[in-house]
N, C-alpha and C. Protein backbone atom coordinates (compact mmCIF):
# COMPACT_ATOMS: atom_id res chain seq x y z
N UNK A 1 6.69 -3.57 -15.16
CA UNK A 1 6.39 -4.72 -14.36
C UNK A 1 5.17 -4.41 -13.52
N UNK A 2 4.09 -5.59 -13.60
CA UNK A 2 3.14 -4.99 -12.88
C UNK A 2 3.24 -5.52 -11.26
N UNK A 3 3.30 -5.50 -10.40
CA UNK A 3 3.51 -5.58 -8.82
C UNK A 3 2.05 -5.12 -7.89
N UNK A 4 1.26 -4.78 -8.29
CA UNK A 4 -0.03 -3.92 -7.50
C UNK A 4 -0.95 -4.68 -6.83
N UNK A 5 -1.11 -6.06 -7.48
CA UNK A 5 -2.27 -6.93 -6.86
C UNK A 5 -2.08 -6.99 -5.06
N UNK A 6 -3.19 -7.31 -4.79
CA UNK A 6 -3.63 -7.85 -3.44
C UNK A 6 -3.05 -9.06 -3.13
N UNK A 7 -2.96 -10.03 -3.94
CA UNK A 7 -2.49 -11.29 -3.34
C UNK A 7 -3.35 -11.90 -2.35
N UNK A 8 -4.69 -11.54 -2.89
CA UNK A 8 -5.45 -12.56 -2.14
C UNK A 8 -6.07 -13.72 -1.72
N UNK A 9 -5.66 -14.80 -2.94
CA UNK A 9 -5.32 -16.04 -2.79
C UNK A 9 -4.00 -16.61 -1.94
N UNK A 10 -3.32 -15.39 -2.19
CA UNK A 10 -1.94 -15.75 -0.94
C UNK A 10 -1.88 -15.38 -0.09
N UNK A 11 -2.74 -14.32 0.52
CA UNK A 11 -3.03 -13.95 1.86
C UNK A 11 -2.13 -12.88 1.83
N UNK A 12 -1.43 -12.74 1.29
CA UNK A 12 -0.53 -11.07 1.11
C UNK A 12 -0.64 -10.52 0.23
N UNK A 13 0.06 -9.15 -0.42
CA UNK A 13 0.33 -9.04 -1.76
C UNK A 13 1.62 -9.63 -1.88
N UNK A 14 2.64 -10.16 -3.07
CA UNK A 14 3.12 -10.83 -3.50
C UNK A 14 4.19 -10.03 -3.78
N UNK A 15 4.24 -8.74 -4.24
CA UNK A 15 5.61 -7.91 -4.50
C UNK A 15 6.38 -8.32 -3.60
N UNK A 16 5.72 -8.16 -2.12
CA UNK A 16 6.70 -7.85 -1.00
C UNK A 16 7.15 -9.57 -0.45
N UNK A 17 7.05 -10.71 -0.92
CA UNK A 17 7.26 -11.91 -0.42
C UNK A 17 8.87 -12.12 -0.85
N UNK A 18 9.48 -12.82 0.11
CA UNK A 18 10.60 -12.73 -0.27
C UNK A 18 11.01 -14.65 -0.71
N UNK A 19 11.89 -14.54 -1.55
CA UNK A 19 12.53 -16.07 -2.04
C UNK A 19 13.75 -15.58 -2.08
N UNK A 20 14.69 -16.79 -1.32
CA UNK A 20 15.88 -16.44 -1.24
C UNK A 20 16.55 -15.12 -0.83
N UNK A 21 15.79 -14.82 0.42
CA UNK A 21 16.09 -13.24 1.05
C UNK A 21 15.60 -11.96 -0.15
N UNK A 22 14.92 -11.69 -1.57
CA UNK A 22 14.86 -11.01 -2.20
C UNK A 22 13.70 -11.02 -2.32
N UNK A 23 12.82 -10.00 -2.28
CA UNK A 23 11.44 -9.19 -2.53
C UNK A 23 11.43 -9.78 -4.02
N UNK A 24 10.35 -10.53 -4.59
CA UNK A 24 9.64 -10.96 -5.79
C UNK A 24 9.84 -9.68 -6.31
N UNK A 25 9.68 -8.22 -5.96
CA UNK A 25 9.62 -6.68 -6.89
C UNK A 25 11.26 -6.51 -7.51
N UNK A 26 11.62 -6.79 -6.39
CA UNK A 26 13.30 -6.50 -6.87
C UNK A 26 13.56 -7.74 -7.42
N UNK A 27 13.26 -8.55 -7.10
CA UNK A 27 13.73 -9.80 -8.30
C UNK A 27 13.27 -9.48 -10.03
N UNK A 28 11.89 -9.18 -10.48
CA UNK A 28 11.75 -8.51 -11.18
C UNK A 28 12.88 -7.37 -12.00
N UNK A 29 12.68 -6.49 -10.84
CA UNK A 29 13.25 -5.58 -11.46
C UNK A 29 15.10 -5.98 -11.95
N UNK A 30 15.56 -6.76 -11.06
CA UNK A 30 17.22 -7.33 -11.28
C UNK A 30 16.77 -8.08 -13.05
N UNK A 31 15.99 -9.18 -12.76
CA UNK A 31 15.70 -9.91 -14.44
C UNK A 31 15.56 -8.88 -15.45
N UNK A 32 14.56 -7.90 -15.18
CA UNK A 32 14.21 -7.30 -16.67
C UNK A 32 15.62 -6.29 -16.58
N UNK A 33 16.25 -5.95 -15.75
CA UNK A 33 17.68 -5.23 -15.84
C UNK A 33 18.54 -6.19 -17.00
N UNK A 34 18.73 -7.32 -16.08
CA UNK A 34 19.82 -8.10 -16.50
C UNK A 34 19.01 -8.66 -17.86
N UNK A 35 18.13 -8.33 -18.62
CA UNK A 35 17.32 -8.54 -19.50
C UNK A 35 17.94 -7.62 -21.05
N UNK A 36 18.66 -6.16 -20.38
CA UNK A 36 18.53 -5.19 -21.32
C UNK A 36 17.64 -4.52 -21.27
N UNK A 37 16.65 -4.04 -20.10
CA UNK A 37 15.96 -3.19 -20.65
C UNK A 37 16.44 -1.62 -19.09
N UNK A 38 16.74 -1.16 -19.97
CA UNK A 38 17.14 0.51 -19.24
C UNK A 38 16.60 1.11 -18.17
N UNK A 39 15.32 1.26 -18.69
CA UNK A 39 14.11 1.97 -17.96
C UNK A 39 13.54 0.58 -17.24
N UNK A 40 13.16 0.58 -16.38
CA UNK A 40 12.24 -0.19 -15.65
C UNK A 40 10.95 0.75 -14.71
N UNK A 41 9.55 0.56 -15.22
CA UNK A 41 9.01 0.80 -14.57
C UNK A 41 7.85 -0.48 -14.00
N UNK A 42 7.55 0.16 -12.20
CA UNK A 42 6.94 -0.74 -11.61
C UNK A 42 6.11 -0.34 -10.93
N UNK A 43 4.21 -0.96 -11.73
CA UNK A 43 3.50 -0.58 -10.91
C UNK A 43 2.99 -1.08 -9.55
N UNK A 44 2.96 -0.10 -8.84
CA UNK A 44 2.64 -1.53 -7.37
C UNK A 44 1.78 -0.69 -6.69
N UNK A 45 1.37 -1.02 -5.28
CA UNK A 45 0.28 -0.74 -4.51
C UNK A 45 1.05 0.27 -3.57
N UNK A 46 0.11 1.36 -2.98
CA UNK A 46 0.69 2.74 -2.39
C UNK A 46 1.62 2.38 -1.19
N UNK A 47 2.59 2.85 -1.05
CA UNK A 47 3.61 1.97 0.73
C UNK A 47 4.67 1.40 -0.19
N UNK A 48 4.93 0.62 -1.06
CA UNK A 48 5.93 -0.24 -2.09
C UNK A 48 6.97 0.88 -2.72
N UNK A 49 7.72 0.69 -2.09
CA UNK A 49 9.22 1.07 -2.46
C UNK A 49 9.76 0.07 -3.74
N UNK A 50 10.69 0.70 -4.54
CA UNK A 50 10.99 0.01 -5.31
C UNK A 50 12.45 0.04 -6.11
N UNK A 51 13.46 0.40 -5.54
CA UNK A 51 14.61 0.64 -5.81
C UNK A 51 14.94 0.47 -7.18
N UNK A 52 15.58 0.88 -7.71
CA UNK A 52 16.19 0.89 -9.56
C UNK A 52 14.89 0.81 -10.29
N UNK A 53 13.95 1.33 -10.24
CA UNK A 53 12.51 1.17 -10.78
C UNK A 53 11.82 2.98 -10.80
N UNK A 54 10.93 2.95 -11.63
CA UNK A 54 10.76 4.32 -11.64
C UNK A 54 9.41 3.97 -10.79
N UNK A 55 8.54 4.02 -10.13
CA UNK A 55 7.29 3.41 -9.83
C UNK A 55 6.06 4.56 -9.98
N UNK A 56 4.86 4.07 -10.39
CA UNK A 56 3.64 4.43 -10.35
C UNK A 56 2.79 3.52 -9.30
N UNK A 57 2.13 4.41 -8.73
CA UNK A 57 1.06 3.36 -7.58
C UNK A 57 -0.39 3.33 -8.08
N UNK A 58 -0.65 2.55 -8.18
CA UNK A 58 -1.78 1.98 -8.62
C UNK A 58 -3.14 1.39 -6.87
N UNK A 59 -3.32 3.31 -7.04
CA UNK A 59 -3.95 3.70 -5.68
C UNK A 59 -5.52 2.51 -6.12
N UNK A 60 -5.87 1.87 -6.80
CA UNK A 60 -6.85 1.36 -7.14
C UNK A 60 -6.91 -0.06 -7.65
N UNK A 61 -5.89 -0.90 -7.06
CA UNK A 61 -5.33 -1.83 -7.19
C UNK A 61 -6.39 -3.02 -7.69
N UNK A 62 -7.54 -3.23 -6.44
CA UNK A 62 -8.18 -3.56 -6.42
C UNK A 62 -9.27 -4.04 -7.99
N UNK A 63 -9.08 -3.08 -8.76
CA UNK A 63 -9.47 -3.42 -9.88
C UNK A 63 -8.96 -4.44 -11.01
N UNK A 64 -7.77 -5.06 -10.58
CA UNK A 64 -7.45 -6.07 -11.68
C UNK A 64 -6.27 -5.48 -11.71
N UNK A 65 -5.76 -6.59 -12.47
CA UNK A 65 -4.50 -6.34 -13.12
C UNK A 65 -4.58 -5.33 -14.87
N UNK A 66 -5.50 -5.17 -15.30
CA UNK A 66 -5.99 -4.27 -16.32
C UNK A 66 -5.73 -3.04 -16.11
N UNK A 67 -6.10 -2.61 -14.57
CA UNK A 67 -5.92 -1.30 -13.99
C UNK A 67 -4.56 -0.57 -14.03
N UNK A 68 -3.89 -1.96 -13.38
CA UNK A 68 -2.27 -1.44 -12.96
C UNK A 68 -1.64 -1.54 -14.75
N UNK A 69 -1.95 -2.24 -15.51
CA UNK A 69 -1.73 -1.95 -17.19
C UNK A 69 -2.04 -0.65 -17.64
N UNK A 70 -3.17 -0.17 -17.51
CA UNK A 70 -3.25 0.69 -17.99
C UNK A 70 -2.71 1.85 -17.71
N UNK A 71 -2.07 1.87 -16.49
CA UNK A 71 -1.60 3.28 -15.86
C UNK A 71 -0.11 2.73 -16.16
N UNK A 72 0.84 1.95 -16.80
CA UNK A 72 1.85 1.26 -17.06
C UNK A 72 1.79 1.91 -18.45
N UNK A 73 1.01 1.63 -19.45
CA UNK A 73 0.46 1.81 -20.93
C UNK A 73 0.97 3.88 -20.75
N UNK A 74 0.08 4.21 -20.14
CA UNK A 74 -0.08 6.06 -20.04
C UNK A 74 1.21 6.33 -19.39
N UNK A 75 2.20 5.76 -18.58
CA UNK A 75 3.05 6.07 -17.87
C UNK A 75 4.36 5.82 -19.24
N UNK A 76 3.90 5.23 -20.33
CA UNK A 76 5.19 4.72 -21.07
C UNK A 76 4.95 5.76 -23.03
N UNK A 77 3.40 6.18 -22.55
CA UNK A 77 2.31 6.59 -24.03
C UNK A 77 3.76 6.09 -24.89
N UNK A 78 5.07 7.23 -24.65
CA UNK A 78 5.82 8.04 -25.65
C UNK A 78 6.90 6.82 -26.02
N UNK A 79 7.03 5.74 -25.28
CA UNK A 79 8.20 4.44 -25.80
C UNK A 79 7.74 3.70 -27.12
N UNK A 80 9.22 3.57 -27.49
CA UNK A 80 8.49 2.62 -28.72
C UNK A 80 8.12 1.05 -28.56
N UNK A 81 8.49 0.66 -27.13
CA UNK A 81 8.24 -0.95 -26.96
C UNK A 81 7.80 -0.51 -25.52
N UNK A 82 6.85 -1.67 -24.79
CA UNK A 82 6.82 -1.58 -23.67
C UNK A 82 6.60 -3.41 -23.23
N UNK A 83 7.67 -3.75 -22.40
CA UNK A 83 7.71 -5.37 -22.70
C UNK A 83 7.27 -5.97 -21.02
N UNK A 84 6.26 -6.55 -20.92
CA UNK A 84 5.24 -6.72 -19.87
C UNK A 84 6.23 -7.67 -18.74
N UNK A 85 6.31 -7.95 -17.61
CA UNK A 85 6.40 -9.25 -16.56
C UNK A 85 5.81 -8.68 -15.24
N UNK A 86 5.38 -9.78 -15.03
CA UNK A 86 4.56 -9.72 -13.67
C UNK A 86 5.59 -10.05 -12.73
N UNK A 87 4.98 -9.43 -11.29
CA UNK A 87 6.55 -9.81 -10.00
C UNK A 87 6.05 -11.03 -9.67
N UNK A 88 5.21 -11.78 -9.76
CA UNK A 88 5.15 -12.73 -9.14
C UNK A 88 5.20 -14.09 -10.32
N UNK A 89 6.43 -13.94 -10.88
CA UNK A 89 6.57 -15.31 -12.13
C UNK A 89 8.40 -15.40 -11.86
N UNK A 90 9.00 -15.78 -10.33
CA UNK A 90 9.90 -16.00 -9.98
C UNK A 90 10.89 -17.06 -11.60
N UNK A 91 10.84 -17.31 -11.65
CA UNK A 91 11.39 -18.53 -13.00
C UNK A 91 11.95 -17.72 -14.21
N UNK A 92 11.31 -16.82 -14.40
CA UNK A 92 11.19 -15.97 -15.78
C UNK A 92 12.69 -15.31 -15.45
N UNK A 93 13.75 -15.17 -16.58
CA UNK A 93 14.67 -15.41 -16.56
C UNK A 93 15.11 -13.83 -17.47
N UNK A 94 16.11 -13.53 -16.93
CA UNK A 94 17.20 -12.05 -17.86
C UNK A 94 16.86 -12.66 -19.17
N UNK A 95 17.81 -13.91 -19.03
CA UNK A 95 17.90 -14.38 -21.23
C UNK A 95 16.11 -14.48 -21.68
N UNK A 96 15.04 -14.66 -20.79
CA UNK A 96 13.63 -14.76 -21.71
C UNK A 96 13.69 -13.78 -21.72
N UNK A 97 13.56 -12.62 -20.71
CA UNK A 97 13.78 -11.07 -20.94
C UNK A 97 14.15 -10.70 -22.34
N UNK A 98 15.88 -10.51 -22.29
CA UNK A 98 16.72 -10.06 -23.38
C UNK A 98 16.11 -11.29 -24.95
N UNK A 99 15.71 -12.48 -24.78
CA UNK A 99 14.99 -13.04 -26.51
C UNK A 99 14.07 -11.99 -26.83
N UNK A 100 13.42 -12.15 -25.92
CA UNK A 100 11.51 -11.37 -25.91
C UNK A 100 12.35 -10.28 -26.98
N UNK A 101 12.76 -9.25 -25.87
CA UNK A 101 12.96 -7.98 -26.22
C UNK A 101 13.41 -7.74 -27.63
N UNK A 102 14.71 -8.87 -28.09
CA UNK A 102 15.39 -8.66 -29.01
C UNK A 102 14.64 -8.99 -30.09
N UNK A 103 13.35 -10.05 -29.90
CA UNK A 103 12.66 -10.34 -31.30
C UNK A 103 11.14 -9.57 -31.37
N UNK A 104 11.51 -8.18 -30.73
CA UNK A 104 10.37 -7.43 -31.05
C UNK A 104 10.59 -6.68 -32.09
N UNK A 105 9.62 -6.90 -33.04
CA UNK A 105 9.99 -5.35 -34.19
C UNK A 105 8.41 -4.26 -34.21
N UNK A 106 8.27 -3.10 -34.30
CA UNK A 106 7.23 -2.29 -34.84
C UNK A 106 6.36 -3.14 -35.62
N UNK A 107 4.94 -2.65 -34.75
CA UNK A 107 3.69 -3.23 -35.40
C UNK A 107 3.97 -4.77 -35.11
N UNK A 108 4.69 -5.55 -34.30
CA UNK A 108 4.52 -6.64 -34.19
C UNK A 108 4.54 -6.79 -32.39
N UNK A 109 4.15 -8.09 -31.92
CA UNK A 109 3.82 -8.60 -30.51
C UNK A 109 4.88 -9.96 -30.72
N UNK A 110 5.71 -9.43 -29.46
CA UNK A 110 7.06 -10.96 -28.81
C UNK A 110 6.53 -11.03 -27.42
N UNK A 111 6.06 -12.83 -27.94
CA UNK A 111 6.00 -13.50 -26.46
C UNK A 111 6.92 -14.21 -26.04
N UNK A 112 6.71 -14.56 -25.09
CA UNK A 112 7.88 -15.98 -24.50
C UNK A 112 6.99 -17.26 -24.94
N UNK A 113 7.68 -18.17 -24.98
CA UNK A 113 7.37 -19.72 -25.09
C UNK A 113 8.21 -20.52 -24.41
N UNK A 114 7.60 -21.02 -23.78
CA UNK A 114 8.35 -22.26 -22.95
C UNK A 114 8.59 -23.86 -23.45
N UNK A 115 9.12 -23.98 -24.06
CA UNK A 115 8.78 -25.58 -24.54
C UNK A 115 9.37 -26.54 -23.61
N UNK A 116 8.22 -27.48 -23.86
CA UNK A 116 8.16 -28.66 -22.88
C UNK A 116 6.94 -28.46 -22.34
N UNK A 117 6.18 -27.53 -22.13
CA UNK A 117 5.47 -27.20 -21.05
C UNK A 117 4.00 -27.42 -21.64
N UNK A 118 2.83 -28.56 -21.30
CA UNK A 118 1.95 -29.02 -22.03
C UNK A 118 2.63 -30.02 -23.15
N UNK A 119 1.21 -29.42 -24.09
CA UNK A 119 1.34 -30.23 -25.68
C UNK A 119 2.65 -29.57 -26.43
N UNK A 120 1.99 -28.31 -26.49
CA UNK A 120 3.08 -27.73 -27.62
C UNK A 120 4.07 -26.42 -26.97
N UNK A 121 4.01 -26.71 -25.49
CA UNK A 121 4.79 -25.70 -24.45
C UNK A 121 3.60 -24.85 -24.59
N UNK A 122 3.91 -23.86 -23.65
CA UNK A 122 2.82 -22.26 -23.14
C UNK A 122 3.33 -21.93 -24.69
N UNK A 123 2.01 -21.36 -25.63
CA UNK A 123 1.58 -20.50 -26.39
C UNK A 123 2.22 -19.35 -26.72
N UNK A 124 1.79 -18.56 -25.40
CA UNK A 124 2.47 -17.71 -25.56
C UNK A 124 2.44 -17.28 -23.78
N UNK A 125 3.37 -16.58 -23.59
CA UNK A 125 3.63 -16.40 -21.95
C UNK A 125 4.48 -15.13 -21.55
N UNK A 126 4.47 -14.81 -20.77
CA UNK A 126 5.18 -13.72 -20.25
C UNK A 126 7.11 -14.22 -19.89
N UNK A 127 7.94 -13.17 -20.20
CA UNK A 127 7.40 -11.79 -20.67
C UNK A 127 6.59 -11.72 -22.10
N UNK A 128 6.30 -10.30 -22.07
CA UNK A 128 5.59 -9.59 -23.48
C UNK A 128 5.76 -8.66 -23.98
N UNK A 129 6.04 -8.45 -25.33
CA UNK A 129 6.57 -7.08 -25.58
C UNK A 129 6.09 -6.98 -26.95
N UNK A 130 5.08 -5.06 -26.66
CA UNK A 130 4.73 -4.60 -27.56
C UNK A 130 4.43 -3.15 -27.93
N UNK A 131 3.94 -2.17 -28.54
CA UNK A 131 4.21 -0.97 -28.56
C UNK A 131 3.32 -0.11 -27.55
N UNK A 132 3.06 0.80 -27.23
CA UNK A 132 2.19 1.21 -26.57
C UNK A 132 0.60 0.97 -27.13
N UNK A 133 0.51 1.18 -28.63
CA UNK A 133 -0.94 1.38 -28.97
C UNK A 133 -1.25 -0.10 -29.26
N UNK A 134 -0.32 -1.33 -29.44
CA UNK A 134 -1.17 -2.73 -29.64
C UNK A 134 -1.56 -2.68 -27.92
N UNK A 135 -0.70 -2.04 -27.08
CA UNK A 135 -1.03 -2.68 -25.42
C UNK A 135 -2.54 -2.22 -25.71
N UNK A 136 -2.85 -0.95 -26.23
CA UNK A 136 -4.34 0.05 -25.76
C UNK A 136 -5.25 -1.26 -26.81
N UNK A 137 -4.67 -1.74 -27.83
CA UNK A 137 -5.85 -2.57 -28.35
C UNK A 137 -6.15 -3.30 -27.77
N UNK A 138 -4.66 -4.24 -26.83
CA UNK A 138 -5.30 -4.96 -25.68
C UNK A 138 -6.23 -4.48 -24.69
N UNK A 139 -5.91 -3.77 -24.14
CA UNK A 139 -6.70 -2.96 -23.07
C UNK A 139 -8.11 -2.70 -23.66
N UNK A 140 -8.57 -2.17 -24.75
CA UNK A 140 -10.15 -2.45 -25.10
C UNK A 140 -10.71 -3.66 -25.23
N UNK A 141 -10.13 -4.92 -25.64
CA UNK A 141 -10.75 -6.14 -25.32
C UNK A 141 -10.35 -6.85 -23.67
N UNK A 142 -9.83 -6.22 -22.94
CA UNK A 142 -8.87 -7.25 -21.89
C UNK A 142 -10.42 -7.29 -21.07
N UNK A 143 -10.52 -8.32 -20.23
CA UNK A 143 -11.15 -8.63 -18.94
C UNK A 143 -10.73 -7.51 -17.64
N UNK A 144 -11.17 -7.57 -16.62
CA UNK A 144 -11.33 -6.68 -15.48
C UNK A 144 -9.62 -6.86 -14.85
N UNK A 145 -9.19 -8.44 -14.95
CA UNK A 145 -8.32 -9.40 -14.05
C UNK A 145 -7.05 -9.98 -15.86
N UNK A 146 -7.16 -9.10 -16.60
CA UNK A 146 -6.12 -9.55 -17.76
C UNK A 146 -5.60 -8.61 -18.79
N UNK A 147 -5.03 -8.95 -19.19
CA UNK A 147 -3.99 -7.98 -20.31
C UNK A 147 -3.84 -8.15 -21.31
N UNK A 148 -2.78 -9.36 -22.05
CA UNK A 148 -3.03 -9.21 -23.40
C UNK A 148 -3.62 -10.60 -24.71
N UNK A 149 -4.27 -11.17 -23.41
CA UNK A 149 -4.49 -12.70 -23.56
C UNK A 149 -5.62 -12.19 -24.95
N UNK A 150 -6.78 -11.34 -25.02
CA UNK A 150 -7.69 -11.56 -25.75
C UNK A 150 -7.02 -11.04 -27.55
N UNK A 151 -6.35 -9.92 -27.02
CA UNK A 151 -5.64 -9.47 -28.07
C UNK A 151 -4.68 -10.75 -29.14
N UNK A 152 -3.82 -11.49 -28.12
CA UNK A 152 -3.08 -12.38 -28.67
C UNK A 152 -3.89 -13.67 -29.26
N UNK A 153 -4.79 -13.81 -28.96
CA UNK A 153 -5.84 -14.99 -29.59
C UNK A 153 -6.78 -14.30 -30.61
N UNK A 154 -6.88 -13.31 -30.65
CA UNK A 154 -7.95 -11.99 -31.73
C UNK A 154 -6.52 -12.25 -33.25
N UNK A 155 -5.41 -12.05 -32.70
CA UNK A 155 -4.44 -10.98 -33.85
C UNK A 155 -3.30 -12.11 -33.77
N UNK A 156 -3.48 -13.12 -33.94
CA UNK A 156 -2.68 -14.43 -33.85
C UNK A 156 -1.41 -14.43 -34.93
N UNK A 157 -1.35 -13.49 -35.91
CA UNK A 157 -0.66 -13.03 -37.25
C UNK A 157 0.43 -11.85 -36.88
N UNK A 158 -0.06 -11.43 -35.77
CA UNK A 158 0.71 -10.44 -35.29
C UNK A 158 1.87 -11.07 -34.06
N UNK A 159 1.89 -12.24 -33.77
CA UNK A 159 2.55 -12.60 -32.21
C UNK A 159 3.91 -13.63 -33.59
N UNK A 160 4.71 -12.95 -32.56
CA UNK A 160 5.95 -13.64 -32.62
C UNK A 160 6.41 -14.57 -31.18
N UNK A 161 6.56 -15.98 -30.86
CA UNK A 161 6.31 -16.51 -30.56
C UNK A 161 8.08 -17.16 -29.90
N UNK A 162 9.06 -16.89 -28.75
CA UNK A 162 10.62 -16.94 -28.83
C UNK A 162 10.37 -17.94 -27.74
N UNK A 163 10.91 -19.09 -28.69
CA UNK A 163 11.43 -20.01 -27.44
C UNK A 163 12.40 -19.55 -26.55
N UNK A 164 11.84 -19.93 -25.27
CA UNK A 164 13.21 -19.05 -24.17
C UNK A 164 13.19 -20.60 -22.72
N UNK A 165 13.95 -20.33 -22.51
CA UNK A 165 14.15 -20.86 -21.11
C UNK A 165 13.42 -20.66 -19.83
N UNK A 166 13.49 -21.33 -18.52
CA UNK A 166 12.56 -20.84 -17.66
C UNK A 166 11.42 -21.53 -16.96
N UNK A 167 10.71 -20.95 -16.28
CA UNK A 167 9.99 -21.06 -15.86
C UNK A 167 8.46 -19.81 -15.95
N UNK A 168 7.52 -20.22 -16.45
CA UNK A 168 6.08 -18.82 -16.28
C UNK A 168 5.45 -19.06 -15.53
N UNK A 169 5.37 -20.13 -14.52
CA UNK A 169 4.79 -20.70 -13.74
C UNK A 169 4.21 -19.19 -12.26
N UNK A 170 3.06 -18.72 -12.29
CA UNK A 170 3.06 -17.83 -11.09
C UNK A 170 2.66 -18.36 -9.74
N UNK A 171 2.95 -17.54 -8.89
CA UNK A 171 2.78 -17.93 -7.18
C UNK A 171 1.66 -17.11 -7.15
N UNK A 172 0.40 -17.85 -7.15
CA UNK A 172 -0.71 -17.42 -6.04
C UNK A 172 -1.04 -17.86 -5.08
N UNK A 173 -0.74 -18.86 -4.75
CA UNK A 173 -1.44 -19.14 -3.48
C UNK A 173 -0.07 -19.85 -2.50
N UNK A 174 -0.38 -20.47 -1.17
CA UNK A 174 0.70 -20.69 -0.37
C UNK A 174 1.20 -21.89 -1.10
N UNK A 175 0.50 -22.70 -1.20
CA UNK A 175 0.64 -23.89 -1.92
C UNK A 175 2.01 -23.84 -3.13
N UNK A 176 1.66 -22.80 -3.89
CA UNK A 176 2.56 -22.39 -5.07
C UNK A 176 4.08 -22.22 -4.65
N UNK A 177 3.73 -20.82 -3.53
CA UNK A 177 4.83 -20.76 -3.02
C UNK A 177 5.97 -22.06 -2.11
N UNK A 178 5.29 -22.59 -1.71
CA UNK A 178 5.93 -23.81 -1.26
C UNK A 178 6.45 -25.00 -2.12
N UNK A 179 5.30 -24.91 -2.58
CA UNK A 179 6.27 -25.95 -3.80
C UNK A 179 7.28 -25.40 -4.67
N UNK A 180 7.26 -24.17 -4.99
CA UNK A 180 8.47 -23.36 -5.40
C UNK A 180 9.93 -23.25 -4.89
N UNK A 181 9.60 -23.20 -3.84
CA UNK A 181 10.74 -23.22 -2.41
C UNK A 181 11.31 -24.41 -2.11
N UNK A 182 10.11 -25.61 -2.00
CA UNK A 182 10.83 -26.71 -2.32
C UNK A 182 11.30 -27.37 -3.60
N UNK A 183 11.13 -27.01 -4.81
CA UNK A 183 12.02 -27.87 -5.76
C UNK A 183 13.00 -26.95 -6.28
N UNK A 184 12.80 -25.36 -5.70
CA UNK A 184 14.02 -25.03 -6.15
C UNK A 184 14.96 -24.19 -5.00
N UNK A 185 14.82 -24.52 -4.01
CA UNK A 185 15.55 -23.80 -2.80
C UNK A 185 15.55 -22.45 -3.13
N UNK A 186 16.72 -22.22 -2.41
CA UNK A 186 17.17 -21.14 -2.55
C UNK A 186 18.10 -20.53 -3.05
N UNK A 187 18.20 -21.39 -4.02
CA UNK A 187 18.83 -20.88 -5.28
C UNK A 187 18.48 -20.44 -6.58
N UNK A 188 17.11 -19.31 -5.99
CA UNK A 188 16.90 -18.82 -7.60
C UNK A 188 17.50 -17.74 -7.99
N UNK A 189 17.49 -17.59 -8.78
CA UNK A 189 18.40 -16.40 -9.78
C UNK A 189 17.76 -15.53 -10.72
């Protein structure tokens, strides 16, 4: 899980914001738990505690979200899957978790899909799950501020595509967060 950004469209960083009394990091980390996945690691910015999470700090935050990937990518070289969510995509759900995960096979890329969402629902969306060396192919085409967007539009033959439930919708700015808060209280899960 990547957690490291600045949050500077939100005026904080975003790990540490809480919905429904729970830190966006530990919400994370509870979904991709209740997801099936064992190991959880979470990169975040130096000071970020992270309970049931193995964490790497991503002393260089500042560089994108590419940065905190790549030290995620080297922190995992030796796994045979490594399945992506960002802390700040409150909506994203254990069951998109546990589809993602379950319809990953070797040499292939599982996204989430949201249907309803647009024309033909989100494409493809987080979570993401793929081996360590498709992440590094991402990582040679990715932008400064992205991950596996160029890869998944390059290798379109390779993405497996799981309708899941949910929400991918992220909180950057206050705006986000508020409208979040208001249509779904405080009852997220």
């Amino acid at each position: 899980m990547l957690a490291a950004g600045a949050g500077i469209r939100m005026g904080a960083p975003k790990a540490e914001l809480r919905i429904g009394g729970e830190r966006l990091v530990d919400r994370a980390v509870r979904v991709l738990r209740d997801g099936g996945c064992s190991d959880v690691l979470a990169v975040v910015r130096p000071g970020v505690a992270v309970p049931g999470a193995t964490v790497v700090v991503n002393s260089a935050a500042e560089r994108g979200l590419r940065s905190s990937l790549e030290l995620a990518v080297d922190a995992v070289a030796d796994a045979d899957v490594l399945l992506l969510l960002l802390a700040d995509q409150p909506g994203v759900t254990g069951a998109a978790v546990a589809a993602v995960l379950g319809a990953w096979r070797p040499g292939r890329i599982a996204t989430a899909r949201y249907p309803g969402r647009g024309d033909a629902g989100l494409r493809y969306a987080h979570p993401v799950a793929m081996a360590p060396e498709l992440w590094r192919q991402a990582l040679a085409v990715a932008g400064q501020d992205e991950g596996a967007r160029a890869l998944l539009r390059a290798r379109p033959e390779l993405v497996d595509a799981v309708d899941v439930t949910g929400d991918p919708d992220d909180l950057d700015t206050p705006a986000d967060l508020a409208r979040w808060e208001s249509t779904r209280g405080r009852g997220v899960s």
